[in-house]
C-alpha atoms as a PDB file:
ATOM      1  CA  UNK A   1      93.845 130.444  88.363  1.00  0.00           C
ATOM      2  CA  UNK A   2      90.654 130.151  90.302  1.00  0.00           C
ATOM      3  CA  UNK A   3      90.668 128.244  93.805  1.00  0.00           C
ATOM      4  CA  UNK A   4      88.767 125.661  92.721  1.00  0.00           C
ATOM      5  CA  UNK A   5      90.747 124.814  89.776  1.00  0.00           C
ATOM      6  CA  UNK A   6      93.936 124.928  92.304  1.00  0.00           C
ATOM      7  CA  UNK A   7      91.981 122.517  94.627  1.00  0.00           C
ATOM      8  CA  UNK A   8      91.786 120.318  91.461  1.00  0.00           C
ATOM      9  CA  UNK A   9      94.924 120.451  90.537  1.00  0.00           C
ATOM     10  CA  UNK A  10      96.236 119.853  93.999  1.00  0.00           C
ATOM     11  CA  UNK A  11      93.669 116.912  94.334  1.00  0.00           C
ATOM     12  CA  UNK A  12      95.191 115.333  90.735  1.00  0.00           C
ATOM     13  CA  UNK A  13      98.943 115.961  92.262  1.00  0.00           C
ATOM     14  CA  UNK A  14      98.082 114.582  95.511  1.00  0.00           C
ATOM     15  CA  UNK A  15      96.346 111.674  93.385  1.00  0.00           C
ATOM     16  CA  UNK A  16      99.187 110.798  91.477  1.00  0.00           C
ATOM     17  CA  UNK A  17     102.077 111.340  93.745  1.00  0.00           C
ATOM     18  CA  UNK A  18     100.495 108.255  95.480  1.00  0.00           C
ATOM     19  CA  UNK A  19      99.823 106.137  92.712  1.00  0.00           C
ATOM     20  CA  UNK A  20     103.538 106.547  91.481  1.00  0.00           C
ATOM     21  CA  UNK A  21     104.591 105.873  95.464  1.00  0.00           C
ATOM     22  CA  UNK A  22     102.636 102.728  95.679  1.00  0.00           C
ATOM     23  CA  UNK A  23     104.260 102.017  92.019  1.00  0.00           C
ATOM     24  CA  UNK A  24     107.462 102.013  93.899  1.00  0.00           C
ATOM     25  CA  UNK A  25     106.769 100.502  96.837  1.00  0.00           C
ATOM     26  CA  UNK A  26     104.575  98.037  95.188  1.00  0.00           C
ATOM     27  CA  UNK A  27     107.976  96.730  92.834  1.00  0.00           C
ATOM     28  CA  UNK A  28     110.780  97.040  95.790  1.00  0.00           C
ATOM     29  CA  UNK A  29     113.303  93.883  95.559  1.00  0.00           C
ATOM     30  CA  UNK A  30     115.532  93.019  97.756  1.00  0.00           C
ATOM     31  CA  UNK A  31     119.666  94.433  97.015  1.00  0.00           C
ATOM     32  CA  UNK A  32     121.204  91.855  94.794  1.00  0.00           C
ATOM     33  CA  UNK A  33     118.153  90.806  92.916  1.00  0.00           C
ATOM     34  CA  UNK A  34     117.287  92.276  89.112  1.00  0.00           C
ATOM     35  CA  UNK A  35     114.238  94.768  89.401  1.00  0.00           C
ATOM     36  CA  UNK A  36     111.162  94.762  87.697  1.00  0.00           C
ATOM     37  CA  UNK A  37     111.394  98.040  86.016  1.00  0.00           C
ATOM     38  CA  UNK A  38     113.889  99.761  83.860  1.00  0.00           C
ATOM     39  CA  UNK A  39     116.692 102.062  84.956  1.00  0.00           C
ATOM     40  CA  UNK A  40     114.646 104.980  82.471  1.00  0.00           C
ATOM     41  CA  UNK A  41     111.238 104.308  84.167  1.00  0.00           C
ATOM     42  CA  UNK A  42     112.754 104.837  87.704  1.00  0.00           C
ATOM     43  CA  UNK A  43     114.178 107.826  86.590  1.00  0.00           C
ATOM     44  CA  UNK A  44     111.415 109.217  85.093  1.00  0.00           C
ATOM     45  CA  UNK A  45     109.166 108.303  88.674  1.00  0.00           C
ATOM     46  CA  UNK A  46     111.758 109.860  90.059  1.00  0.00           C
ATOM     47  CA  UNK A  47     111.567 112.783  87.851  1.00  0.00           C
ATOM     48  CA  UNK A  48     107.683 113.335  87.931  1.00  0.00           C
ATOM     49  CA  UNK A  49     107.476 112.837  92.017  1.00  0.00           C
ATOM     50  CA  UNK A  50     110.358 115.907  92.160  1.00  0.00           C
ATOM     51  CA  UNK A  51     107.958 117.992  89.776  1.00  0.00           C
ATOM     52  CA  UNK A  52     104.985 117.118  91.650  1.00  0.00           C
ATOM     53  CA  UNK A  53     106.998 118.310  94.611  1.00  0.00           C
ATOM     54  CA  UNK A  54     107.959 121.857  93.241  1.00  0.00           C
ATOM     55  CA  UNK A  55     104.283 122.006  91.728  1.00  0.00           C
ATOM     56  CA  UNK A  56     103.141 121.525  95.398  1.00  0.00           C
ATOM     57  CA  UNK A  57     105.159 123.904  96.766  1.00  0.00           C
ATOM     58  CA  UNK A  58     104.358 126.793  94.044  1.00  0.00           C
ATOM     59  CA  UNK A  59     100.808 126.336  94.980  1.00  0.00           C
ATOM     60  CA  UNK A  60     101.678 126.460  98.428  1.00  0.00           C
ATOM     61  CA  UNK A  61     103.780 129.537  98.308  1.00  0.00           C
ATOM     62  CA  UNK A  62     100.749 131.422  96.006  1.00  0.00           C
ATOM     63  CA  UNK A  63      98.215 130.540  99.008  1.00  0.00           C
ATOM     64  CA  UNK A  64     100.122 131.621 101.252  1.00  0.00           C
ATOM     65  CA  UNK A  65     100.223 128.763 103.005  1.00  0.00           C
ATOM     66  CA  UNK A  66     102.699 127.814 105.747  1.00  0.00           C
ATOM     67  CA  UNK A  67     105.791 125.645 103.705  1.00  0.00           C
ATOM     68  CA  UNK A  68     107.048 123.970 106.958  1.00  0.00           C
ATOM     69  CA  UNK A  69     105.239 120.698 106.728  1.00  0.00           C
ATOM     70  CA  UNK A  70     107.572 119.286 110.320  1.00  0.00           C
ATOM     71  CA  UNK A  71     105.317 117.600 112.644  1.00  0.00           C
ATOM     72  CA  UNK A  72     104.910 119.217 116.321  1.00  0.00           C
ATOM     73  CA  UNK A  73     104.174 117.456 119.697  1.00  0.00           C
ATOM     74  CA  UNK A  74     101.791 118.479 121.887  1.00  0.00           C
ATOM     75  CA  UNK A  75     102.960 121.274 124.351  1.00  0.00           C
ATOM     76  CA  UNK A  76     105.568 121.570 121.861  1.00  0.00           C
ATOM     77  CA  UNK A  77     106.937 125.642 121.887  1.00  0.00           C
ATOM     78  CA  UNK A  78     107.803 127.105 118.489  1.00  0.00           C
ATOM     79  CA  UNK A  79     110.758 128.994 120.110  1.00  0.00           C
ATOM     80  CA  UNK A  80     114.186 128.447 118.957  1.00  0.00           C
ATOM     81  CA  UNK A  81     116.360 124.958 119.499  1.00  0.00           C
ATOM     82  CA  UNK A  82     119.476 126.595 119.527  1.00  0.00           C
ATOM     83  CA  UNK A  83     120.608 129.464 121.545  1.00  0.00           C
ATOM     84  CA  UNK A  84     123.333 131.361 121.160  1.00  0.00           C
ATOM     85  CA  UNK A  85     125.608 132.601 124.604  1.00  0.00           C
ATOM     86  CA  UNK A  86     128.098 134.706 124.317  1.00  0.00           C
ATOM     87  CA  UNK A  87     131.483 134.091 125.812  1.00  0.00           C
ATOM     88  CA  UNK A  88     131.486 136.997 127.773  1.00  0.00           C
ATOM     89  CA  UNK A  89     128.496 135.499 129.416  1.00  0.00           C
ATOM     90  CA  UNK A  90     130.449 132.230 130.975  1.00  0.00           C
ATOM     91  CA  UNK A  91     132.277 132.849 134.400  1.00  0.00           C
ATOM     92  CA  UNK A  92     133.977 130.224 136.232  1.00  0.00           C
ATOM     93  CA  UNK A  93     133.099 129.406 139.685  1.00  0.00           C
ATOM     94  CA  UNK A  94     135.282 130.884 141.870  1.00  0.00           C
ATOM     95  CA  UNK A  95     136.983 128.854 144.469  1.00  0.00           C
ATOM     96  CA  UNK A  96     135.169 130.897 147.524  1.00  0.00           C
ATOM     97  CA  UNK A  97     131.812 129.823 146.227  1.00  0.00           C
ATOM     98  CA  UNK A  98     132.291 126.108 146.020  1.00  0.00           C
END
């Protein structure tokens, strides 16, 4: 597949992931109250948004292109949250040095 007809296919899944999104935002009731659509049409939004999803990613993955989609902050370091200490490495103050 050429990279123009994976630009147009991204463009079409970009395309209608929103129009199915604004679909569901669009027919949103409050709890209680009987929705607009069917129980099989949900499912099948539901259904196509998760395919447009893996599609995505597929296309992402053959580009090569970064799959970690998390939003940074500025001055924001890509080094690790968590950092693990040994045991070992924890000493309690001894009572001389307080």
């Amino acid at each position: 597949m050429s990279e123009q007809d994976t630009s147009k296919e991204q463009e079409i899944l970009q395309m209608v992931k929103r129009v199915l999104t604004d679909v569901a935002r669009d027919t949103h009731v409050k709890p209680g109250l009987r929705h607009p659509l069917s129980e099989t049409t949900i499912l099948g939004i539901r259904d196509c948004l998760a395919l447009i999803s893996a599609r995505e990613s597929e296309i992402n993955l053959a580009n090569g292109q970064d799959q970690n989609m998390r939003p940074t902050f500025a001055g924001e370091s890509n080094a690790p949250k968590n950092v693990v200490v040994s045991i070992d490495q924890l000493t309690r103050k001894s009572d001389s040095d307080e």
